[in-house]
C-alpha atoms as a PDB file:
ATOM      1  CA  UNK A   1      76.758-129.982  -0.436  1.00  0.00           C
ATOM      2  CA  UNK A   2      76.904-127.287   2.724  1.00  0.00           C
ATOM      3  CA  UNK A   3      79.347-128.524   5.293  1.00  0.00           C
ATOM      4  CA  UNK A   4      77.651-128.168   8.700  1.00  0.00           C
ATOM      5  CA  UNK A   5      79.514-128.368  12.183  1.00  0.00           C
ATOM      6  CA  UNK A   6      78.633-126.599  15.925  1.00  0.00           C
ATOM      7  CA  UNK A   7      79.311-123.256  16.905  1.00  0.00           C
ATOM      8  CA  UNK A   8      77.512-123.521  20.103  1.00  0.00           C
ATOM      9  CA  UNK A   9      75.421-126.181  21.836  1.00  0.00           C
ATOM     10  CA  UNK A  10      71.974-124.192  19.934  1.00  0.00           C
ATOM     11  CA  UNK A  11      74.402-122.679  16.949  1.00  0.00           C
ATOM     12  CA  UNK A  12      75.071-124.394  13.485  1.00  0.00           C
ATOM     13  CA  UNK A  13      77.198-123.307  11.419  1.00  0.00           C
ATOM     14  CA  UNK A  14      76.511-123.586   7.611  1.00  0.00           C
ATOM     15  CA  UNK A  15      79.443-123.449   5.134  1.00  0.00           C
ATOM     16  CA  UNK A  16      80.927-123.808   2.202  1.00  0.00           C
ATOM     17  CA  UNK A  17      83.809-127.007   1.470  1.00  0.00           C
ATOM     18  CA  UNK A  18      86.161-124.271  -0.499  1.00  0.00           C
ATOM     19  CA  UNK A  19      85.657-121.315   2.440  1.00  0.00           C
ATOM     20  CA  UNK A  20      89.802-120.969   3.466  1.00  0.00           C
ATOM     21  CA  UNK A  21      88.809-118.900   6.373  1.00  0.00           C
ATOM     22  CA  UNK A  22      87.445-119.720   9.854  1.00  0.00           C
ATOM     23  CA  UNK A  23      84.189-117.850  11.511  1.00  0.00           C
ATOM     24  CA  UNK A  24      82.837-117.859  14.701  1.00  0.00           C
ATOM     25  CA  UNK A  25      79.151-115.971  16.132  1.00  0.00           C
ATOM     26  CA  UNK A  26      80.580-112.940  15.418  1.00  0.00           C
ATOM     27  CA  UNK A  27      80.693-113.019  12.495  1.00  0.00           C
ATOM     28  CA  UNK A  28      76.851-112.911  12.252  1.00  0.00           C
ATOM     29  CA  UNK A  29      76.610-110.127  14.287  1.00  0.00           C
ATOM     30  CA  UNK A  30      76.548-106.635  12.983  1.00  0.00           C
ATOM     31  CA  UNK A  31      78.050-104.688  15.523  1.00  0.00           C
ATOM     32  CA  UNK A  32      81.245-107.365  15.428  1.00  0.00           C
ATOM     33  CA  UNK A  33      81.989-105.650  11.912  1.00  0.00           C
ATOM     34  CA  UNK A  34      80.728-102.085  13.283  1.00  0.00           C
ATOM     35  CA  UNK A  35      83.560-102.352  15.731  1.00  0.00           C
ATOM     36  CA  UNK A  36      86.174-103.298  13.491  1.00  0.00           C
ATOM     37  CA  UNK A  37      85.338-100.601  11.237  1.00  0.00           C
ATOM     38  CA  UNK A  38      84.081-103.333   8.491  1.00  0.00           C
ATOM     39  CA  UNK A  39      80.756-102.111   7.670  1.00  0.00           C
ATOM     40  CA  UNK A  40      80.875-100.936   3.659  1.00  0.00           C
ATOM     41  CA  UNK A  41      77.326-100.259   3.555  1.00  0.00           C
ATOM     42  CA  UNK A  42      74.121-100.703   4.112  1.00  0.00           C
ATOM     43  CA  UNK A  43      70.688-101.673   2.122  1.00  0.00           C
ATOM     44  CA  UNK A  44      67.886 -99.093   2.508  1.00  0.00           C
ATOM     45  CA  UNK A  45      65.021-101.666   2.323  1.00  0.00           C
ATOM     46  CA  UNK A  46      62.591-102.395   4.857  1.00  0.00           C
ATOM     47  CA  UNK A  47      65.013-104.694   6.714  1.00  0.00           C
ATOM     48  CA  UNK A  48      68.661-103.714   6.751  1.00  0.00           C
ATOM     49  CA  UNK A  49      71.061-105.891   4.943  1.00  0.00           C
ATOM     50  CA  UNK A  50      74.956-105.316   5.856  1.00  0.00           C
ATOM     51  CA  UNK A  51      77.915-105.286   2.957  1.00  0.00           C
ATOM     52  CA  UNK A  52      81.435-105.727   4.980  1.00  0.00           C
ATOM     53  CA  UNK A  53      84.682-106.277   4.297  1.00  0.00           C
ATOM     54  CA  UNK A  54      87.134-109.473   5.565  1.00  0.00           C
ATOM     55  CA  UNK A  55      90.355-109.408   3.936  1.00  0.00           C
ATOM     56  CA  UNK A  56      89.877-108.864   0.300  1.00  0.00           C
ATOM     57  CA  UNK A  57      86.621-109.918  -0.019  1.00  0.00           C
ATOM     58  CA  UNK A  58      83.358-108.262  -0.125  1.00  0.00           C
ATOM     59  CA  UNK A  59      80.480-109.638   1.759  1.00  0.00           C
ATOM     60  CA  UNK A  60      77.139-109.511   2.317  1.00  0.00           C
ATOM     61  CA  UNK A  61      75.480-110.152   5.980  1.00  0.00           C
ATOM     62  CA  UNK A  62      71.337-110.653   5.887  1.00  0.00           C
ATOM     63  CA  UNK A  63      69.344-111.430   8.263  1.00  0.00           C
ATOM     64  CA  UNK A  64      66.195-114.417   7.822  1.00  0.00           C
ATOM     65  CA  UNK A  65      63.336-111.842   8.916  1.00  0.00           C
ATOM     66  CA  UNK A  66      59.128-113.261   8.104  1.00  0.00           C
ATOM     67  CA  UNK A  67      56.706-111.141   5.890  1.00  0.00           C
ATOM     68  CA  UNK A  68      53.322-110.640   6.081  1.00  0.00           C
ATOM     69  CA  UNK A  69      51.141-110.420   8.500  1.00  0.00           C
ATOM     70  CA  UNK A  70      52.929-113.167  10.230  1.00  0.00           C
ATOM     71  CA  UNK A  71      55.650-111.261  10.388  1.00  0.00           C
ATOM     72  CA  UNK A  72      53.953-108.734  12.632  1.00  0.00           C
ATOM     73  CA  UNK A  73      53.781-111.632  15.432  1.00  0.00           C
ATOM     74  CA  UNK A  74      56.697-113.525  15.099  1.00  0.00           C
ATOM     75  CA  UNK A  75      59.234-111.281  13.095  1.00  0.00           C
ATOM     76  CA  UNK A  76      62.200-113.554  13.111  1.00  0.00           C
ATOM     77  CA  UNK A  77      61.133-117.246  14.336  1.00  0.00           C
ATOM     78  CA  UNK A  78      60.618-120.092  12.147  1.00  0.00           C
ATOM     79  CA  UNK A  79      59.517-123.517  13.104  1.00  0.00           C
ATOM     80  CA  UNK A  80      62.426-126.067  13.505  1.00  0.00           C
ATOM     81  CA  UNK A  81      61.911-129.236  11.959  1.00  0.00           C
ATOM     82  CA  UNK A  82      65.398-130.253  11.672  1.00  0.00           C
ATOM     83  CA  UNK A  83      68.482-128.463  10.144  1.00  0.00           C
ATOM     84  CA  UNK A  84      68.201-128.926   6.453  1.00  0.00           C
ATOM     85  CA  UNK A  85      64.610-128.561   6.571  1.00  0.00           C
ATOM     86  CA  UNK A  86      65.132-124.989   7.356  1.00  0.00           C
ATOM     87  CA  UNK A  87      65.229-122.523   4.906  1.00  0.00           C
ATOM     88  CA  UNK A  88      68.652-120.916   5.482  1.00  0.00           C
ATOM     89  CA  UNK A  89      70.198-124.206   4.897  1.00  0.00           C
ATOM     90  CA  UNK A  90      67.768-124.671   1.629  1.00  0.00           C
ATOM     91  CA  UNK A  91      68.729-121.219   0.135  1.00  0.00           C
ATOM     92  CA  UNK A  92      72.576-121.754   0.629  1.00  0.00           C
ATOM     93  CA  UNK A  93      72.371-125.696  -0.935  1.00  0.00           C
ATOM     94  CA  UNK A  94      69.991-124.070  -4.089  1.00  0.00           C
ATOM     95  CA  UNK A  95      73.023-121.164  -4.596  1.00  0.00           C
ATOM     96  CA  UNK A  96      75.579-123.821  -4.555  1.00  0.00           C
ATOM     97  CA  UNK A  97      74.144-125.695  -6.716  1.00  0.00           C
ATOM     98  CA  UNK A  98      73.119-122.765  -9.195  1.00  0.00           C
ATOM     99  CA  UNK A  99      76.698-121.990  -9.352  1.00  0.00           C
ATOM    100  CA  UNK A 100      77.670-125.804 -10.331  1.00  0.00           C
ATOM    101  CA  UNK A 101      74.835-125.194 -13.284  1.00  0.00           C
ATOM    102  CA  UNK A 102      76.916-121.586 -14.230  1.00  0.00           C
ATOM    103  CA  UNK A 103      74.592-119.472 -12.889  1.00  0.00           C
ATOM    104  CA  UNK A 104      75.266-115.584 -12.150  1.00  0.00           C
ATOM    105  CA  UNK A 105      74.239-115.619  -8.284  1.00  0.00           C
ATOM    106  CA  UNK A 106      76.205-114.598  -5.567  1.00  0.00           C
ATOM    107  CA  UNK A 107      78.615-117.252  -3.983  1.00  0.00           C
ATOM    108  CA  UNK A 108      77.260-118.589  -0.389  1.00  0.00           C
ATOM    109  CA  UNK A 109      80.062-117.813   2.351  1.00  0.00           C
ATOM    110  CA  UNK A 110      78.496-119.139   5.474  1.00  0.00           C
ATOM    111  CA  UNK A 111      75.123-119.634   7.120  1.00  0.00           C
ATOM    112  CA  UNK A 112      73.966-119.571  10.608  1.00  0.00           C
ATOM    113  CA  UNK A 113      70.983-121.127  12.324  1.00  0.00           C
ATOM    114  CA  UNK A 114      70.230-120.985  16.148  1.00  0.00           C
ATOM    115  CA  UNK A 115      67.807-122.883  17.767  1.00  0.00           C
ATOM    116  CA  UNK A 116      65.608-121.757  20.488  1.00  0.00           C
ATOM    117  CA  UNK A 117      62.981-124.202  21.901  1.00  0.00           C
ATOM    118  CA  UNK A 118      60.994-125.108  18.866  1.00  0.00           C
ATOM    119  CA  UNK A 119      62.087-122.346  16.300  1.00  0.00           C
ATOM    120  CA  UNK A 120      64.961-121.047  15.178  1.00  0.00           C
ATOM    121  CA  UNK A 121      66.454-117.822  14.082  1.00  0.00           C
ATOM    122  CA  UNK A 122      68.742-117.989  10.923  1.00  0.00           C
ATOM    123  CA  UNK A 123      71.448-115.164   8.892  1.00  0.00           C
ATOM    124  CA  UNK A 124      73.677-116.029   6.108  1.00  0.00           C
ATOM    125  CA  UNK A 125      76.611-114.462   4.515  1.00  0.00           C
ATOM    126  CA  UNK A 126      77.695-114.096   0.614  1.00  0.00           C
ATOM    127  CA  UNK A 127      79.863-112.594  -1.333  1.00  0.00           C
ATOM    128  CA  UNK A 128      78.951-109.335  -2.679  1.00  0.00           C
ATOM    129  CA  UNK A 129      78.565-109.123  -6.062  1.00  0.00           C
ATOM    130  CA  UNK A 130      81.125-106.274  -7.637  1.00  0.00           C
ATOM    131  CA  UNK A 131      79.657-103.318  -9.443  1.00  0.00           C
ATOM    132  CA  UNK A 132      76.829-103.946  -9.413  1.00  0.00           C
ATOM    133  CA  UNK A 133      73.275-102.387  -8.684  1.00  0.00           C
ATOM    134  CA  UNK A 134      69.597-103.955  -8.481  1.00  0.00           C
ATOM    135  CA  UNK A 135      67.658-102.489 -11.592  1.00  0.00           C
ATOM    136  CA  UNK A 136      64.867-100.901  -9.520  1.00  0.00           C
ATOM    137  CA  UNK A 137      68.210 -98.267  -8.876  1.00  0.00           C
ATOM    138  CA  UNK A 138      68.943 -98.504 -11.848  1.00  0.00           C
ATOM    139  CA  UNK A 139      65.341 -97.905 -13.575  1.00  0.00           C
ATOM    140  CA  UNK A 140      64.962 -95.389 -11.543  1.00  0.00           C
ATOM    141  CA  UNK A 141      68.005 -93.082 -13.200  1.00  0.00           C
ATOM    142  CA  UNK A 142      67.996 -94.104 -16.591  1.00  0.00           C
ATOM    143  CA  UNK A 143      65.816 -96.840 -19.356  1.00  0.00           C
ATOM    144  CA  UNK A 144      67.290 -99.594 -20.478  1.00  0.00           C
ATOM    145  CA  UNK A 145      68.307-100.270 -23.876  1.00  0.00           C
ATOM    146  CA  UNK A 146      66.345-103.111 -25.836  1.00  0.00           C
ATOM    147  CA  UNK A 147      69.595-105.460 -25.884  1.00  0.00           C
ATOM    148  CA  UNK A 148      69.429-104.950 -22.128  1.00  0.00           C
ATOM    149  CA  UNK A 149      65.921-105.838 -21.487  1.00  0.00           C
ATOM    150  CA  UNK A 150      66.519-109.181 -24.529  1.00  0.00           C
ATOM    151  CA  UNK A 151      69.406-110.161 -22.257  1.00  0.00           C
ATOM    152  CA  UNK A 152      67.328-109.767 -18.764  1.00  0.00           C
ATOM    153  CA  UNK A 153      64.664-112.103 -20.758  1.00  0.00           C
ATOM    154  CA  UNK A 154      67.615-114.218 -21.415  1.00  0.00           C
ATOM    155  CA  UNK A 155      69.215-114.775 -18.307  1.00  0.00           C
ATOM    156  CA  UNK A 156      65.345-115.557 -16.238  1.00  0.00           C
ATOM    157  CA  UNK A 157      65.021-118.244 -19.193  1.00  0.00           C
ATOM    158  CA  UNK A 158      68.444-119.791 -18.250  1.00  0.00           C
ATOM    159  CA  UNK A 159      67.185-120.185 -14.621  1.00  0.00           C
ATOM    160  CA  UNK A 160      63.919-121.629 -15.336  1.00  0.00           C
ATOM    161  CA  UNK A 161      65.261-124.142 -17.760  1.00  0.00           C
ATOM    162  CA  UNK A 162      67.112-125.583 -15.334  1.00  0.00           C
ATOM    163  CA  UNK A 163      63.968-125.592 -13.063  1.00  0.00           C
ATOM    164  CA  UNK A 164      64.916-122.774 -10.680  1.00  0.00           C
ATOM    165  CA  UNK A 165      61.729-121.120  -9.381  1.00  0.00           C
ATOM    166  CA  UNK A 166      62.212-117.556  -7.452  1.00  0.00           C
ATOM    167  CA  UNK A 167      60.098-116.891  -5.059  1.00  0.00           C
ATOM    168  CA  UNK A 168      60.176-113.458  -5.254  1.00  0.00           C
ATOM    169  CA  UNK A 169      61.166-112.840  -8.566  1.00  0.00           C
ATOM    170  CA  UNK A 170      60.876-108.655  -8.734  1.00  0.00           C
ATOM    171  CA  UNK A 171      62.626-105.737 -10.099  1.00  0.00           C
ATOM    172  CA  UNK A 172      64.645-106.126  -6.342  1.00  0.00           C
ATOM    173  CA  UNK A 173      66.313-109.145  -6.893  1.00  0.00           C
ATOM    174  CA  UNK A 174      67.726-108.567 -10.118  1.00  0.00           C
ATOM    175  CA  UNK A 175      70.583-106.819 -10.854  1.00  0.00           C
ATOM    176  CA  UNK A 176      72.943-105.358 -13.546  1.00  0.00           C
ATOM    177  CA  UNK A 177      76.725-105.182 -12.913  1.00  0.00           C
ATOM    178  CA  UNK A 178      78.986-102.899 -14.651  1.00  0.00           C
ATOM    179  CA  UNK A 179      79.538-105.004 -17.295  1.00  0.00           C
ATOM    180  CA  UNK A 180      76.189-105.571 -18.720  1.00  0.00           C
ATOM    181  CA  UNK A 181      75.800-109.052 -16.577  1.00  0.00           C
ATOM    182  CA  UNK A 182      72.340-109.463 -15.353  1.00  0.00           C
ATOM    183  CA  UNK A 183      72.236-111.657 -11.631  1.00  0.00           C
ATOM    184  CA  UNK A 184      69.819-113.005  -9.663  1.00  0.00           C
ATOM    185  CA  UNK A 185      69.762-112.397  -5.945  1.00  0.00           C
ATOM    186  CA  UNK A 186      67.572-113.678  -2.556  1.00  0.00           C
ATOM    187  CA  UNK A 187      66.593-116.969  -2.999  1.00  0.00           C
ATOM    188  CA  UNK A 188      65.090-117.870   0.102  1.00  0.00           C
ATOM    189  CA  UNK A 189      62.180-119.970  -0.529  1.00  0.00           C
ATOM    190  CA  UNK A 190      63.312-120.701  -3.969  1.00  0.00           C
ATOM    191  CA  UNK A 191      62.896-124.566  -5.305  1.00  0.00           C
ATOM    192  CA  UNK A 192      64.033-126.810  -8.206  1.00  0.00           C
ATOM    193  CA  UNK A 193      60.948-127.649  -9.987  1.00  0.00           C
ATOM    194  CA  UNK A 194      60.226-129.916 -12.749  1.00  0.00           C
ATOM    195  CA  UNK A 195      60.031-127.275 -16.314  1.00  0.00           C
ATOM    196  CA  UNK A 196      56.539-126.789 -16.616  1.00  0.00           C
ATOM    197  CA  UNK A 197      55.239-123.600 -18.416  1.00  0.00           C
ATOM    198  CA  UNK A 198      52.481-122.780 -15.174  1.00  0.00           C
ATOM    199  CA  UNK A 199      55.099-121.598 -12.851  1.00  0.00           C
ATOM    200  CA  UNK A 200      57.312-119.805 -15.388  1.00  0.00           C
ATOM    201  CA  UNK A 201      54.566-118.028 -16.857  1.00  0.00           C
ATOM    202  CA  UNK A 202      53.475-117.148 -13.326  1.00  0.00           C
ATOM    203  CA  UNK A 203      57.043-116.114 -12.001  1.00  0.00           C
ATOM    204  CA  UNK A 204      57.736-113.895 -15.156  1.00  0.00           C
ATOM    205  CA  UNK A 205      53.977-112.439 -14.219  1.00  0.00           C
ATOM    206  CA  UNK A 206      55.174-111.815 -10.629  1.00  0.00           C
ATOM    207  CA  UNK A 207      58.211-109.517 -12.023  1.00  0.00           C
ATOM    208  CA  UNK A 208      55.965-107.831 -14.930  1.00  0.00           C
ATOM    209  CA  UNK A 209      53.826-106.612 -11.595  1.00  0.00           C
ATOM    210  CA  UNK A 210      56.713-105.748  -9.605  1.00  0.00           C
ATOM    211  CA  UNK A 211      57.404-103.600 -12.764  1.00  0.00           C
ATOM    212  CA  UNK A 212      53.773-101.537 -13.034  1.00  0.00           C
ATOM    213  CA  UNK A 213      54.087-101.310  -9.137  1.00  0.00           C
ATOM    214  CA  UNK A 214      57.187 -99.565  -9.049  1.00  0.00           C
ATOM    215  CA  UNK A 215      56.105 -97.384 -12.193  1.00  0.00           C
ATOM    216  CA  UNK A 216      52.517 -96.209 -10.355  1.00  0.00           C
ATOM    217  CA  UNK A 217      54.507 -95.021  -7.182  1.00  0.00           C
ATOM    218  CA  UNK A 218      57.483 -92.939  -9.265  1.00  0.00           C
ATOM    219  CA  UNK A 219      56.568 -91.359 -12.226  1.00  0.00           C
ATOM    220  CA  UNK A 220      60.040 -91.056 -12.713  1.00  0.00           C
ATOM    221  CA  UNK A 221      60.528 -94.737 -12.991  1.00  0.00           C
ATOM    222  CA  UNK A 222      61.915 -95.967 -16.542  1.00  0.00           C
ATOM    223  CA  UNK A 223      59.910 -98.403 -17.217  1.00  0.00           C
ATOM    224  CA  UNK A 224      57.157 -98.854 -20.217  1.00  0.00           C
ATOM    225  CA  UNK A 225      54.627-101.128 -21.350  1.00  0.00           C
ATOM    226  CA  UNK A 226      55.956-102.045 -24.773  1.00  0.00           C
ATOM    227  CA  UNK A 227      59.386-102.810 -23.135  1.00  0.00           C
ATOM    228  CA  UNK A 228      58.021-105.832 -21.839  1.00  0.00           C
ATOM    229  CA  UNK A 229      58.110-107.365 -25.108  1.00  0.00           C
ATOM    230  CA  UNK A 230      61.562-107.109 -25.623  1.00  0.00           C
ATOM    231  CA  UNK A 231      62.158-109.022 -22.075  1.00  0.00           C
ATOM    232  CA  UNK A 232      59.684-111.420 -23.754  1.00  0.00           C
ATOM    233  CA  UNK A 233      61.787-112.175 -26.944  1.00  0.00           C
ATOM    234  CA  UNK A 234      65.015-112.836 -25.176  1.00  0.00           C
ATOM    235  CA  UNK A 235      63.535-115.151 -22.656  1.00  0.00           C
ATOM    236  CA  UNK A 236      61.876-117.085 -26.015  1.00  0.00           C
ATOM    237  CA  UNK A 237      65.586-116.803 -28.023  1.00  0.00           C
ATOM    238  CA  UNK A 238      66.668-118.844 -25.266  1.00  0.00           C
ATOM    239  CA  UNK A 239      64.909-121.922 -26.047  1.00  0.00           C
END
């Protein structure tokens, strides 16, 4: 379970029991790790996501940001209705517990949630997964191989029998390290639900869209119909 203490009189601070290192605001600031010559890289999405580095670890700084047309009034407020109703603090308890089930997400470092009249702004920090890229990159330089799309299948059927729903499940959030080793990333929003065959078929519909998007707006993209079936077959193998 996260461990949550005060950083300031309107700052929690999220963490995790087995984190050997302390953190203050900073640490949730990007220009903190600009000026220590920290910053690794950056995502080139539509908001920007920071990798750093702290000692020998890798990390990954986002920011909670809205989408929608929501998002055009209020781009970084939520409602507060208490601390672990928010949905920083419900992404970092679903990653811990995906990793207690052996799941390939990233490990949650530390979360922060600050308060400001009745809503609240929120980032959160992870460790970076190593060597690895998400498979839109990936799709977009080379196919992959049929024992890489039967082992893509196989991992999303490894989530959803153990009831984890994605939110967002697209071509985005997954990703492919150098080793083969398929991972699932961004889980805000994301729920444990009881197994029913309505959501799964609708999440694996959601990525199989993400997939015919990306492939109308670059030709380039390697992506085919047919492929689709060999996703298919490892997510059934699983059961």
């Amino acid at each position: 379970m996260p461990q949550v203490s005060r950083l300031t009189n309107r700052e929690f601070l999220i963490s995790s029991d087995n984190v050997n290192f302390s953190m203050s605001s900073d640490w949730f600031s990007p220009s903190y790790w600009q000026q220590n010559d920290a910053v690794t890289g950056q995502s080139q999405g539509r908001n920007i996501t920071y990798f750093v580095k702290h000692q020998d670890k890798q990390l990954v700084l986002r920011h909670y940001y809205r989408g929608g047309l929501i998002g055009k009034i209020a781009k970084d407020g939520y409602l507060y209705a208490g601390l672990k109703q928010s949905r920083v603090y419900k992404e970092f308890a679903l990653l811990e517990k995906m990793l207690e089930l052996g799941l390939p997400v990233p490990k949650p470092i530390a979360a922060r949630l600050v308060k400001k009249l009745h809503l609240y702004t929120a980032d959160i920090i992870m460790e970076q997964i190593p060597l690895a890229q998400d498979l839109f990159q990936i799709l977009k330089v080379r196919a992959l191989t049929k024992d890489e799309w039967i082992n893509l299948g196989n991992t999303i059927a490894k989530f959803h029998q153990n009831g984890i729903y994605h939110a967002d499940l697209n071509i985005h959030n997954l990703m492919m390290d150098n080793t083969g080793k398929i991972w699932l990333i961004d889980f805000d929003r994301g729920q444990i639900k009881p197994n029913k065959a309505k959501w799964q078929k609708s999440n694996l519909e959601r990525l199989k869209r993400s997939l015919e998007k990306e492939k109308s707006k670059y030709p380039e993209f390697n992506w085919q119909a047919n492929q689709w079936l060999h996703l298919l077959k490892g997510y059934q193998s699983q059961d």
